[in-house]
Each structure stands twice: as C-alpha cells, then as structure tokens.
Protein backbone atom coordinates (compact mmCIF):
# COMPACT_ATOMS: atom_id res chain seq x y z
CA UNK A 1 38.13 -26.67 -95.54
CA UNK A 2 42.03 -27.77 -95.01
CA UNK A 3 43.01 -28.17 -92.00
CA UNK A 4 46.88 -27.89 -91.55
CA UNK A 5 48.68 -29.34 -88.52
CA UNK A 6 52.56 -29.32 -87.77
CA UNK A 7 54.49 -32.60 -87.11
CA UNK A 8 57.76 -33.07 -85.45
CA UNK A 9 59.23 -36.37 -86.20
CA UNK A 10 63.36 -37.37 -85.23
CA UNK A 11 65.77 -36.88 -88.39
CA UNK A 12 65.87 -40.79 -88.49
CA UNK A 13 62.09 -41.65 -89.19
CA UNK A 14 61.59 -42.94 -92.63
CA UNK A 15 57.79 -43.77 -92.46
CA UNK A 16 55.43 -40.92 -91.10
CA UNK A 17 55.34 -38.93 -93.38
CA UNK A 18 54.02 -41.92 -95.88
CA UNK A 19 51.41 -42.90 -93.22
CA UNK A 20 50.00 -39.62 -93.38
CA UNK A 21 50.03 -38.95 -97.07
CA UNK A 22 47.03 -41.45 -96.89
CA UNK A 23 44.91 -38.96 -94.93
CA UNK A 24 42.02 -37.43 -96.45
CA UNK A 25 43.12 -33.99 -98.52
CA UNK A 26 41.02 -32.09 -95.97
CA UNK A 27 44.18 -32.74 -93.47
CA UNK A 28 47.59 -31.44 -94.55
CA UNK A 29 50.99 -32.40 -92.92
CA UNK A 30 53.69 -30.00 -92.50
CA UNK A 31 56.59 -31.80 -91.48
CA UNK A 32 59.86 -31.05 -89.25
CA UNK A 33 63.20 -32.96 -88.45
CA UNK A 34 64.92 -33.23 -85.55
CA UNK A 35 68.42 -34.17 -84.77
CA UNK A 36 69.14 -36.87 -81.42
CA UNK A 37 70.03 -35.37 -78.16
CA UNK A 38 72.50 -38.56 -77.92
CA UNK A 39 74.10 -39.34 -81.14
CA UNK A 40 75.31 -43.00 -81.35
CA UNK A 41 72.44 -43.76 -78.99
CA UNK A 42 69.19 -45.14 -79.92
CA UNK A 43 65.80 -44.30 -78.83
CA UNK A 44 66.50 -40.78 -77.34
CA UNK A 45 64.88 -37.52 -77.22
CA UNK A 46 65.63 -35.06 -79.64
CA UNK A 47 67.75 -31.80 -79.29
CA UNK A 48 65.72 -28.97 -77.39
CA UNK A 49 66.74 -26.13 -79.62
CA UNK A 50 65.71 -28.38 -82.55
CA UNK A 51 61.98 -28.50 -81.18
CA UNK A 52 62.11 -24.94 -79.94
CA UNK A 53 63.64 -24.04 -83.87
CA UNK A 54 61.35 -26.24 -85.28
CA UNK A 55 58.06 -25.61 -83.53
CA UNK A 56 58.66 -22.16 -84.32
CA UNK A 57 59.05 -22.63 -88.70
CA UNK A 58 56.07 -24.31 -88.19
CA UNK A 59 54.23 -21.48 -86.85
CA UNK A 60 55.26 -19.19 -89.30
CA UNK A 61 53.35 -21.80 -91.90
CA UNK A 62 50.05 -21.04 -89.73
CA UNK A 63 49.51 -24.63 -88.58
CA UNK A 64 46.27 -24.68 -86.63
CA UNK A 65 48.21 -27.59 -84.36
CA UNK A 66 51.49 -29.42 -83.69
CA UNK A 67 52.47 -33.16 -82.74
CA UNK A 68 55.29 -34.06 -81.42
CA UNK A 69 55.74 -38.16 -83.12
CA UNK A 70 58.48 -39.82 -81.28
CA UNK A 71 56.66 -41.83 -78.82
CA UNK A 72 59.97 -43.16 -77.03
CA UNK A 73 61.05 -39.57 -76.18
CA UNK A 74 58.16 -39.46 -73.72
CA UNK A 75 59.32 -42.47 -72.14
CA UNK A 76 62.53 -41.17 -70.55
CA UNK A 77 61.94 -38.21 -68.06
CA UNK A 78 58.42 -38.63 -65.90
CA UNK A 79 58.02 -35.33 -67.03
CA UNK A 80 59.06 -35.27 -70.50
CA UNK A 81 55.46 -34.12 -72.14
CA UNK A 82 54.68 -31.70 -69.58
CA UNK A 83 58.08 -30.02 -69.85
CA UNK A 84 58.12 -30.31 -73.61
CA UNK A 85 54.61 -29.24 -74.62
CA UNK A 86 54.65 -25.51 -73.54
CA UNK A 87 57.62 -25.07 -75.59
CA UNK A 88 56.05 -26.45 -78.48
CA UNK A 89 53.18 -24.40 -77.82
CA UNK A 90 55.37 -20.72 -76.86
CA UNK A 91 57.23 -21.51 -79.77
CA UNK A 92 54.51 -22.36 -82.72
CA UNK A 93 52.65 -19.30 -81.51
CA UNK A 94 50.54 -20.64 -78.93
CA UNK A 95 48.63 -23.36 -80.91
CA UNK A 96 47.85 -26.49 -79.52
CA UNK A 97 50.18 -29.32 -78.84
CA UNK A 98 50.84 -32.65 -78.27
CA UNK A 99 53.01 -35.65 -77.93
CA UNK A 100 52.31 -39.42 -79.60
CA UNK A 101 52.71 -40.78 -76.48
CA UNK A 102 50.57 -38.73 -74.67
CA UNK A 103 47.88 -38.96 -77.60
CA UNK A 104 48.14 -42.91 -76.94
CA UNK A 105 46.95 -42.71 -73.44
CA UNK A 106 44.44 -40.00 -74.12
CA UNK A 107 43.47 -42.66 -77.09
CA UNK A 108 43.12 -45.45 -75.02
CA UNK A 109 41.17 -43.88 -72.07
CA UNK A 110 38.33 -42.54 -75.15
CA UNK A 111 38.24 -46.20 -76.12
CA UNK A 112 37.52 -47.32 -72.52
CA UNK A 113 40.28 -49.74 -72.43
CA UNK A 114 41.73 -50.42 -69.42
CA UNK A 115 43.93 -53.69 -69.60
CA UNK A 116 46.19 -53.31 -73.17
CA UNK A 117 48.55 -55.83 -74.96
CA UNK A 118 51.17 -54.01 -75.39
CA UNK A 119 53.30 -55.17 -78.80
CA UNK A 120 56.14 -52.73 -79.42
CA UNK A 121 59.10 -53.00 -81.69
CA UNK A 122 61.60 -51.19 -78.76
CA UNK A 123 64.24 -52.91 -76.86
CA UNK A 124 64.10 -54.81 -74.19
CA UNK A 125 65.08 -51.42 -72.00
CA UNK A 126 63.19 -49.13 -73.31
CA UNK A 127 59.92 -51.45 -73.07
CA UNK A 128 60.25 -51.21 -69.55
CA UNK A 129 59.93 -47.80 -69.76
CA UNK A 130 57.08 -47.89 -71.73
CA UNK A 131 55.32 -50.13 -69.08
CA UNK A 132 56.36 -47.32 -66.47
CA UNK A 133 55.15 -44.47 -68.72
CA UNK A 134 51.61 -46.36 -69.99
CA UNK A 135 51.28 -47.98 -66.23
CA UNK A 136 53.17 -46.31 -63.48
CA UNK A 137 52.29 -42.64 -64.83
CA UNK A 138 48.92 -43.50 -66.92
CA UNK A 139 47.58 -46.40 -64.68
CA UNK A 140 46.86 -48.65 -67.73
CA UNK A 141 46.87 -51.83 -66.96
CA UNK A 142 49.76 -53.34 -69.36
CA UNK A 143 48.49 -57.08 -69.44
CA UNK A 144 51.03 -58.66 -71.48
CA UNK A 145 53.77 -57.23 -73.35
CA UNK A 146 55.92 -58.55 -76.17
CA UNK A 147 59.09 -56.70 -78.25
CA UNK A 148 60.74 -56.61 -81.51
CA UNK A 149 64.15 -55.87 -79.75
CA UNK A 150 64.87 -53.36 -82.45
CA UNK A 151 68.29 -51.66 -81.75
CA UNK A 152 67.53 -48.54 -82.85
CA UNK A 153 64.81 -46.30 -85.79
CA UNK A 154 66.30 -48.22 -88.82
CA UNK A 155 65.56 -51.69 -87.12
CA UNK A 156 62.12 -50.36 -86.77
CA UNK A 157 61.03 -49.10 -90.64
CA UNK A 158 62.63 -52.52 -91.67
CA UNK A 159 59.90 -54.04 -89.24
CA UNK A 160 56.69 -55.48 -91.32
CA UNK A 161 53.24 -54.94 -90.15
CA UNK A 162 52.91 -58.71 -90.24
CA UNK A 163 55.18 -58.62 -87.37
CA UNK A 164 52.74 -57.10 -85.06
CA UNK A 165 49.55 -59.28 -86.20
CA UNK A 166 51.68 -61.84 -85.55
CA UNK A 167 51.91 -60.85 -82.08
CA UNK A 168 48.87 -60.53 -81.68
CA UNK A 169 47.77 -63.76 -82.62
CA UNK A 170 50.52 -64.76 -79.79
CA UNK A 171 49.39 -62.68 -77.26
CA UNK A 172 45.37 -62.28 -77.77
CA UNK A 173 43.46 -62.95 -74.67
CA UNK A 174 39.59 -62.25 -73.35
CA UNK A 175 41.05 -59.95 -70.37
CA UNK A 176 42.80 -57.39 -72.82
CA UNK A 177 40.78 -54.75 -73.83
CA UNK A 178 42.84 -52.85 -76.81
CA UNK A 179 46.28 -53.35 -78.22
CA UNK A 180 48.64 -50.67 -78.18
CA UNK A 181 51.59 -50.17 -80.77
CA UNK A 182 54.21 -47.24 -79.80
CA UNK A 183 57.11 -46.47 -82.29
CA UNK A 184 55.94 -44.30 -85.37
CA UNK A 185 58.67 -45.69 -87.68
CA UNK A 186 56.94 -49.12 -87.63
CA UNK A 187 54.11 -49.32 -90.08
CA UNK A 188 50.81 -49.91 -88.91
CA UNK A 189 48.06 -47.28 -90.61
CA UNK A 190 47.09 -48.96 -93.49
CA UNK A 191 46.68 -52.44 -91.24
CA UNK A 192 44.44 -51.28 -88.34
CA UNK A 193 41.43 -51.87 -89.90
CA UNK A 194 42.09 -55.04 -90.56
CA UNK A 195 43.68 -56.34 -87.50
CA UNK A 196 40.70 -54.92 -85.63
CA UNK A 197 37.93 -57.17 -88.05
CA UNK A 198 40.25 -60.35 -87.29
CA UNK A 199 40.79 -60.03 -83.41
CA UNK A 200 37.83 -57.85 -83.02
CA UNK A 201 39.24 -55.01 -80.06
CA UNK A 202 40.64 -51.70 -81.28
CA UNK A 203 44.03 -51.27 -82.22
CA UNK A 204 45.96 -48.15 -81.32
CA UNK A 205 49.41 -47.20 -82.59
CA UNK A 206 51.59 -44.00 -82.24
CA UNK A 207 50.59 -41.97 -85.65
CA UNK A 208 47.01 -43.27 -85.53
CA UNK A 209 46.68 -41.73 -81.72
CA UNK A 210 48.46 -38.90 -83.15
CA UNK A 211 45.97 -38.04 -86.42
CA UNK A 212 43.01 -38.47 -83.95
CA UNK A 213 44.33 -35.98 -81.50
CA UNK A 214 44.98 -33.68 -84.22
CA UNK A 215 41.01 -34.39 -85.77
CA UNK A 216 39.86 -34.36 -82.53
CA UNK A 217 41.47 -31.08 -82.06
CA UNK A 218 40.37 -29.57 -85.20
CA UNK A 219 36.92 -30.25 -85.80
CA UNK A 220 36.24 -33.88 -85.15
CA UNK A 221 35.10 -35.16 -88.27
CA UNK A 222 35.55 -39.38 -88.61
CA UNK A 223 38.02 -40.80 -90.35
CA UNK A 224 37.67 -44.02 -92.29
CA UNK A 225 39.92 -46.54 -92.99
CA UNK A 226 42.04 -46.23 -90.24
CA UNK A 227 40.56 -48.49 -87.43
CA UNK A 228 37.94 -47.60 -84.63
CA UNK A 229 39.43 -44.86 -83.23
CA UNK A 230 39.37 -42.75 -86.56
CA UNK A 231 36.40 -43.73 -87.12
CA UNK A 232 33.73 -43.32 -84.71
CA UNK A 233 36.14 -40.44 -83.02
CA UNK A 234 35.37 -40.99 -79.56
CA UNK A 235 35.87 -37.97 -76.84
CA UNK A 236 38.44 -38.03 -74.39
C-alpha cells in the first residue's frame, strides 16, 4: 500500500524534496511552494493565501496528510501552528496536519528527551526564537545551543552535514539527552544514523520529525536508515 502525504515547503528550499526521495516507495511526496510573506527578508513565514491555495491542490491529489516544512515559520508568532494548522486542514479537505516544528517537539517528547543540544544553522535572532519556541512554549530544556549564522535559505543548502557533527563533537555533554536540528534546507537525513552510532543519543532534525509524524500518522510502520526515531517509531 502507498501512502501519499502533502508537503508544503517555502519557494526557496532546495533540499526536501531530495531528502525524501530516499523514503521507502511505500511513502509518496506530493510537493507545494510557497512564496515569503516578507520578500527581501530571511527566515519568514510564508504568504497565507499561498498555504490556503496550496493546501487546497493538495487535497484535490487525495493526500491522506499534509506537513507544513519550514520550521522557522513556527518560530515567529506564539501561535503560529495553532493558527496555521486548521487552515491547512479546512483547506486540504480536512486531513490531518502538521508543522516541522511542531513534529520536533512532539519528536522529542516520544524520545523522552528532556535537556537537547540544540545545533541550528539560523541566525543569531532567530535562534533565540527557537529557544523561546522549543523552551518557553514546549518546556524543553535547551542545554546548549550553537548556530551557523546563516543569513538566509541559500546560506543553509550550502551548509554540509559535516557542519553539524562537527558541532556536536563541540557541544556533546552527559546532561543532554537528544540533539535537535531545525531548518529543513540543511541536510541531515542520510547522516542521522550515523551521528547517532558515534555520539550514541538520538538525533532529531526538521524533515526527519516531519516523515515520522507523517508514518506515525499513517500506519506506523518503522523506518530504517534514518536514525532512532524512524526506526523504532516511538508514540507520542
């Protein structure tokens, strides 16, 4: 059986759609763009009529689910996902919905992790939203933090994964329980795995979060390759 799921991802995002391709054919991506709300400015949500328009082609494809992947978008409005996901929802015909970042919390609580290393490619700015959005909303613990200082999306898919095992190996500490990588234009799928054998805690990044809500979702079946969460599929 195929399962087919909807994914929203901003005009600008160059690597998503590759990360997904390496899904099992049982899961098929349908993919939408959407246009900034800002132009000239980085890092912010897309156009409501785009998601409303969007969501809705989607639904006329039958997608059993959507995703919303633009993890910073959740970051600038307290109530961003719970404003955003109904219209998803009302406009994709009432299937289920959700937002990355909102599938990285939900992620990290099934993983029992409490205290995360937080290694994002964002700016210095919006990082501190992301602490508020994982911490102040969320109440995960956000141990230590450390940035890229990417400008803006391009800065991002130029990014290597090396970059954020590098971090890691900065960073690493007994106290943190998980590692957390927002910002779905920044590779990371096919180098879970590994980063979870060499520092040995799970490992959870924006389209990762995103697939599992989406499996989770839609039948629940595990996922290799892909780190932990994939997986063993943990509730939550």
């Amino acid at each position: 059986m195929t399962h087919h799921f909807g994914v929203l991802i901003p005009s600008t995002n160059t690597t998503v759609e590759a990360e997904l391709a390496r899904l099992p054919q049982e899961y098929q991506a349908h993919f939408a763009r959407l246009l900034t709300s800002t132009p000239g400015h980085p890092f912010a949500p897309s156009r409501v009529e785009d998601i409303d328009y969007q969501s809705k082609l989607l639904g006329t494809a039958k997608v059993e689910m959507v995703v919303l992947i633009q993890t910073s978008a959740s970051l600038f409005t307290d109530d961003y996902d719970e404003v955003t996901t109904p219209r998803m929802s009302a406009a994709a015909g009432g299937v289920p919905v959700i937002t990355s970042a909102h599938a990285m919390v939900r992620a990290l609580r099934a993983l029992g992790a409490k205290r995360i290393g937080l290694v994002s490619p964002y700016s210095e700015e919006v990082n501190a939203l992301a602490r508020r959005y994982f911490s102040g909303q969320h109440g995960l613990e956000i141990a230590v933090l450390e940035g890229f200082a990417a400008r803006d999306s391009y800065a991002i898919g130029k990014l290597g994964p090396e970059n954020a095992r590098d971090a890691f190996a900065r960073i690493d500490r007994p106290e943190i329980d998980a590692f957390a990588v927002p910002g779905a234009n920044f590779p990371t799928m096919a180098s879970i795995a590994a980063w979870e054998r060499e520092f040995k805690k799970p490992v959870v990044s924006s389209t990762q979060a995103a697939m599992w809500a989406v499996a989770r979702q839609l039948g629940g079946e595990r996922i290799a390759g892909f780190g932990r969460l994939l997986e063993q599929m943990p509730a939550g």
